[in-house]
Protein backbone atom coordinates (compact mmCIF):
# COMPACT_ATOMS: atom_id res chain seq x y z
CA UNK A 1 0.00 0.00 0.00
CA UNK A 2 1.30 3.08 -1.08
CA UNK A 3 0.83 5.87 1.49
CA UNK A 4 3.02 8.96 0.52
CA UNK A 5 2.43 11.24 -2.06
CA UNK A 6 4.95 12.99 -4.77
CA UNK A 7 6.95 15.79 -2.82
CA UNK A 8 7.92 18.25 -5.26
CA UNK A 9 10.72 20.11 -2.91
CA UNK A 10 12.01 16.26 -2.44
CA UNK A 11 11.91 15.62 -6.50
CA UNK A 12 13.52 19.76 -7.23
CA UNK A 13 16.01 18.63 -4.55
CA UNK A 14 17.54 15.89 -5.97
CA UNK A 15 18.67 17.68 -9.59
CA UNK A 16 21.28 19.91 -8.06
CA UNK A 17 19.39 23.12 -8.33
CA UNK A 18 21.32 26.04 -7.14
CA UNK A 19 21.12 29.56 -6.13
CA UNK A 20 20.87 32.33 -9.15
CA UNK A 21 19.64 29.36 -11.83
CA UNK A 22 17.04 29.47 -14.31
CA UNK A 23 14.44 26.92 -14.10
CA UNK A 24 11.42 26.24 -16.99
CA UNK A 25 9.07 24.65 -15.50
CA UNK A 26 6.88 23.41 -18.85
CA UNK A 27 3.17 22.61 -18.11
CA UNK A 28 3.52 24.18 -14.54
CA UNK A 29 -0.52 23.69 -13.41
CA UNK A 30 -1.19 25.16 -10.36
CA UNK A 31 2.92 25.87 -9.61
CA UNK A 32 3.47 22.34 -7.93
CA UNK A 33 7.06 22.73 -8.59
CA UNK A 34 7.14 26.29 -9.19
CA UNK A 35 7.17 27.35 -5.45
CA UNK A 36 10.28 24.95 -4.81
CA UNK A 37 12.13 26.02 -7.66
CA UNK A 38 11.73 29.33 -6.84
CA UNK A 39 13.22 28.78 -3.33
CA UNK A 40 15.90 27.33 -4.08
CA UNK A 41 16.57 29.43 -6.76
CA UNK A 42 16.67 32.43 -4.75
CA UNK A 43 15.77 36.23 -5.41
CA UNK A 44 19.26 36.49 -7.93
CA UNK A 45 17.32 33.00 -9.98
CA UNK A 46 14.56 32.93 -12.19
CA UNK A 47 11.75 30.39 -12.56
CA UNK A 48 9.75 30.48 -16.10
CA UNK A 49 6.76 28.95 -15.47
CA UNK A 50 4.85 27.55 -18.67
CA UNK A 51 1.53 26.19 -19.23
CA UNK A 52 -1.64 26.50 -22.13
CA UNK A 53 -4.21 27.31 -19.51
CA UNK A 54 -4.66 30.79 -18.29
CA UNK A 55 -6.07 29.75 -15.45
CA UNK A 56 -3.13 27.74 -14.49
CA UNK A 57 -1.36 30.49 -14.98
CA UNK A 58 -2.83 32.75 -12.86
CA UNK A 59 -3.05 30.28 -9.94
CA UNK A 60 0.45 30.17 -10.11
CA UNK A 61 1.22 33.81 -10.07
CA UNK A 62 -1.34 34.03 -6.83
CA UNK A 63 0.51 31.18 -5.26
CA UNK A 64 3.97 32.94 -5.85
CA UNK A 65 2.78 36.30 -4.83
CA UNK A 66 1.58 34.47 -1.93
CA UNK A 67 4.74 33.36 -0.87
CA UNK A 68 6.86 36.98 -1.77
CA UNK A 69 8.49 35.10 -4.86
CA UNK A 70 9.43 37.92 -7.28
CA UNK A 71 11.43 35.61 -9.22
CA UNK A 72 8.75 33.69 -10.93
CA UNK A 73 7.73 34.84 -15.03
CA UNK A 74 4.92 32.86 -16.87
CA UNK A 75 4.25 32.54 -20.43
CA UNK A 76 1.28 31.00 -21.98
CA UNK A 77 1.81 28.38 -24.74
CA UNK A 78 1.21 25.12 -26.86
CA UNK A 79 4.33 22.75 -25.89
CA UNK A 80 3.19 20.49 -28.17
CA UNK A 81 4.10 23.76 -30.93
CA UNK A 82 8.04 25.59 -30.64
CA UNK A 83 8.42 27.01 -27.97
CA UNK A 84 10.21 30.35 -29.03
CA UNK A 85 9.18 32.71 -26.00
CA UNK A 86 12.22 31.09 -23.51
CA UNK A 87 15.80 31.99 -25.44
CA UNK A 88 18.14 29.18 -26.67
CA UNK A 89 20.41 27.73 -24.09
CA UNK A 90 19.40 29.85 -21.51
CA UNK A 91 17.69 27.40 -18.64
CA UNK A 92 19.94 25.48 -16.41
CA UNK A 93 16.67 23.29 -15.28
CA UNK A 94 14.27 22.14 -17.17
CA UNK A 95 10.62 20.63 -15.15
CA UNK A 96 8.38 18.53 -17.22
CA UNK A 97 5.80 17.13 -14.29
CA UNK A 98 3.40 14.85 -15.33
CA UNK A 99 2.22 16.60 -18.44
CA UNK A 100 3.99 13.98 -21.51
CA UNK A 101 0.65 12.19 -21.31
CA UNK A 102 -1.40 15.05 -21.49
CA UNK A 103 0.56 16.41 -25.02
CA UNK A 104 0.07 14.76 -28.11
CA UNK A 105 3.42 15.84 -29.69
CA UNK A 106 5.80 14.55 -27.20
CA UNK A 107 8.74 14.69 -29.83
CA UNK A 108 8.03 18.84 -30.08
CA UNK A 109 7.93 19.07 -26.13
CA UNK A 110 11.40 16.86 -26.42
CA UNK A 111 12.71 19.48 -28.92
CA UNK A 112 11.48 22.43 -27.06
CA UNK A 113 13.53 21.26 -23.59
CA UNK A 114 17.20 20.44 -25.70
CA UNK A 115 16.50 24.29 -27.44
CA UNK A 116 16.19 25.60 -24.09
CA UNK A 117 18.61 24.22 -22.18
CA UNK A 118 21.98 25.42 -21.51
CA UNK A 119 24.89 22.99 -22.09
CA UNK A 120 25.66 21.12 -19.59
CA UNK A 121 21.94 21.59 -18.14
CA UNK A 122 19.38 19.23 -16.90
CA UNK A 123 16.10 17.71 -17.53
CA UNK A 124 13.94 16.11 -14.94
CA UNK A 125 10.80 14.35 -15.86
CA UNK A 126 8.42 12.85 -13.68
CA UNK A 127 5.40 10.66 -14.63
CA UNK A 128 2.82 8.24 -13.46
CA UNK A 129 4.03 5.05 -13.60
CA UNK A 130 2.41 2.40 -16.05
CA UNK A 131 0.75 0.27 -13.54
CA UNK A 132 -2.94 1.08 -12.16
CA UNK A 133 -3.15 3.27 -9.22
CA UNK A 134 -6.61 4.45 -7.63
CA UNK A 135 -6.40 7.44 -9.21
CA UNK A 136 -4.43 9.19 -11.92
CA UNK A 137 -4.80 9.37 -15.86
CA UNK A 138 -6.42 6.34 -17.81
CA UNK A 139 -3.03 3.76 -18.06
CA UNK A 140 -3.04 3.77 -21.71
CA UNK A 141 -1.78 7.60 -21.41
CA UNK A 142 0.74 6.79 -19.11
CA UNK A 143 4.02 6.80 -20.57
CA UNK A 144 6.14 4.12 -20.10
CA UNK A 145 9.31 4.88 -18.42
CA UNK A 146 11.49 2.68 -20.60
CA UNK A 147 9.36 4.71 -23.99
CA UNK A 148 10.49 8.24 -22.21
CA UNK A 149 14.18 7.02 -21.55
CA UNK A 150 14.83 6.09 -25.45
CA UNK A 151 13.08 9.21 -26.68
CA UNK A 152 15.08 11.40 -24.39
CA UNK A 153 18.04 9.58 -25.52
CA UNK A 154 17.00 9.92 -29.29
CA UNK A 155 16.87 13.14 -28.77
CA UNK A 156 20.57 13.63 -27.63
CA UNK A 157 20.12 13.19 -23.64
CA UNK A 158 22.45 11.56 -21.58
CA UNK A 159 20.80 10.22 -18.41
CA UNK A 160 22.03 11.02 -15.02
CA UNK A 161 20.14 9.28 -12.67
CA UNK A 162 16.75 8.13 -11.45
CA UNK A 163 15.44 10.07 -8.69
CA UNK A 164 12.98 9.34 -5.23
CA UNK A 165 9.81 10.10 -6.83
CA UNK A 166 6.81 8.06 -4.74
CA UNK A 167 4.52 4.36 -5.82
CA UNK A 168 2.91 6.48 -8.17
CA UNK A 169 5.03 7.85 -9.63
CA UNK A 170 8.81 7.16 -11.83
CA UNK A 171 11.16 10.41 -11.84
CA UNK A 172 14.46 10.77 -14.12
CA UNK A 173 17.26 12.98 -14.47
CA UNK A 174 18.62 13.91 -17.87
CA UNK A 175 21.66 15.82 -19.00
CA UNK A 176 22.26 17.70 -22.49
């Protein structure tokens, strides 16, 4: 029985974030790992925060506000489209959390994070894992973690390690 849930400070944590980096977080939600980020960050760091949903959006600004980060920018867009609003190797971090099986071009969301990220600069992607859970999305959106490892590779990724996610959910770190 699984009984703890995903801890995004715990899964931020474990990539080596520090001080005065830039962190995209692509299909932020609500700003789940947007608030961590931004700590660790710090006020001389910057945390892009990305989603298609206003509403998301906004909930995240709130949240940040909330919480005196003034280091947190949003932008609205398709990451299933190119992603031209974040500069070319300019993010040190990039967060894709549990949004591959929500976008039906994963290969453009692939190209979007290697065009944004600095070199060397990380990738950490966390998704539900492909087994049923009592809640979550429908198992034949899941992505596989094995399917996410060889398209991450394919797309010039070196892995770095797998990180403590939780039973739900599988969590990997990948370097450009």
């Amino acid at each position: 029985m699984v009984t703890k849930f995903l801890n995004p400070a715990s899964v931020v944590a474990q990539t080596g974030l520090m001080m005065g980096q830039v962190v995209a977080d692509l299909g932020c939600g609500n700003g789940f790992y947007v608030l961590p980020a931004a700590q660790m960050v710090g006020p001389t760091g910057t945390v892009i925060a990305v989603d298609v949903q206003t509403a998301k959006l906004a909930a995240t600004v709130s949240i940040a506000n909330q919480f005196g980060y003034k280091n947190v920018q949003v932008i609205q867009a398709n990451l299933g489209k190119p992603l031209l609003d974040i500069p070319m190797n300019s993010c040190d971090l990039v967060i894709v959390g549990n949004i591959l099986h929500e976008i039906d071009s994963q290969e453009e969301l692939i190209k979007n994070i290697y065009r944004i990220l600095k070199s060397p600069g990380h990738v950490v992607a966390v998704e539900w894992k492909r087994t049923a859970t009592p809640f979550g999305p429908p198992l034949e959106r899941r992505v596989d973690q094995g399917k996410l490892e060889i398209m991450l590779q394919m797309a010039g990724f070196r892995k770095s390690k797998d990180l403590d996610a939780d039973g739900y959910h599988y969590a990997v770190l990948y370097e450009k």
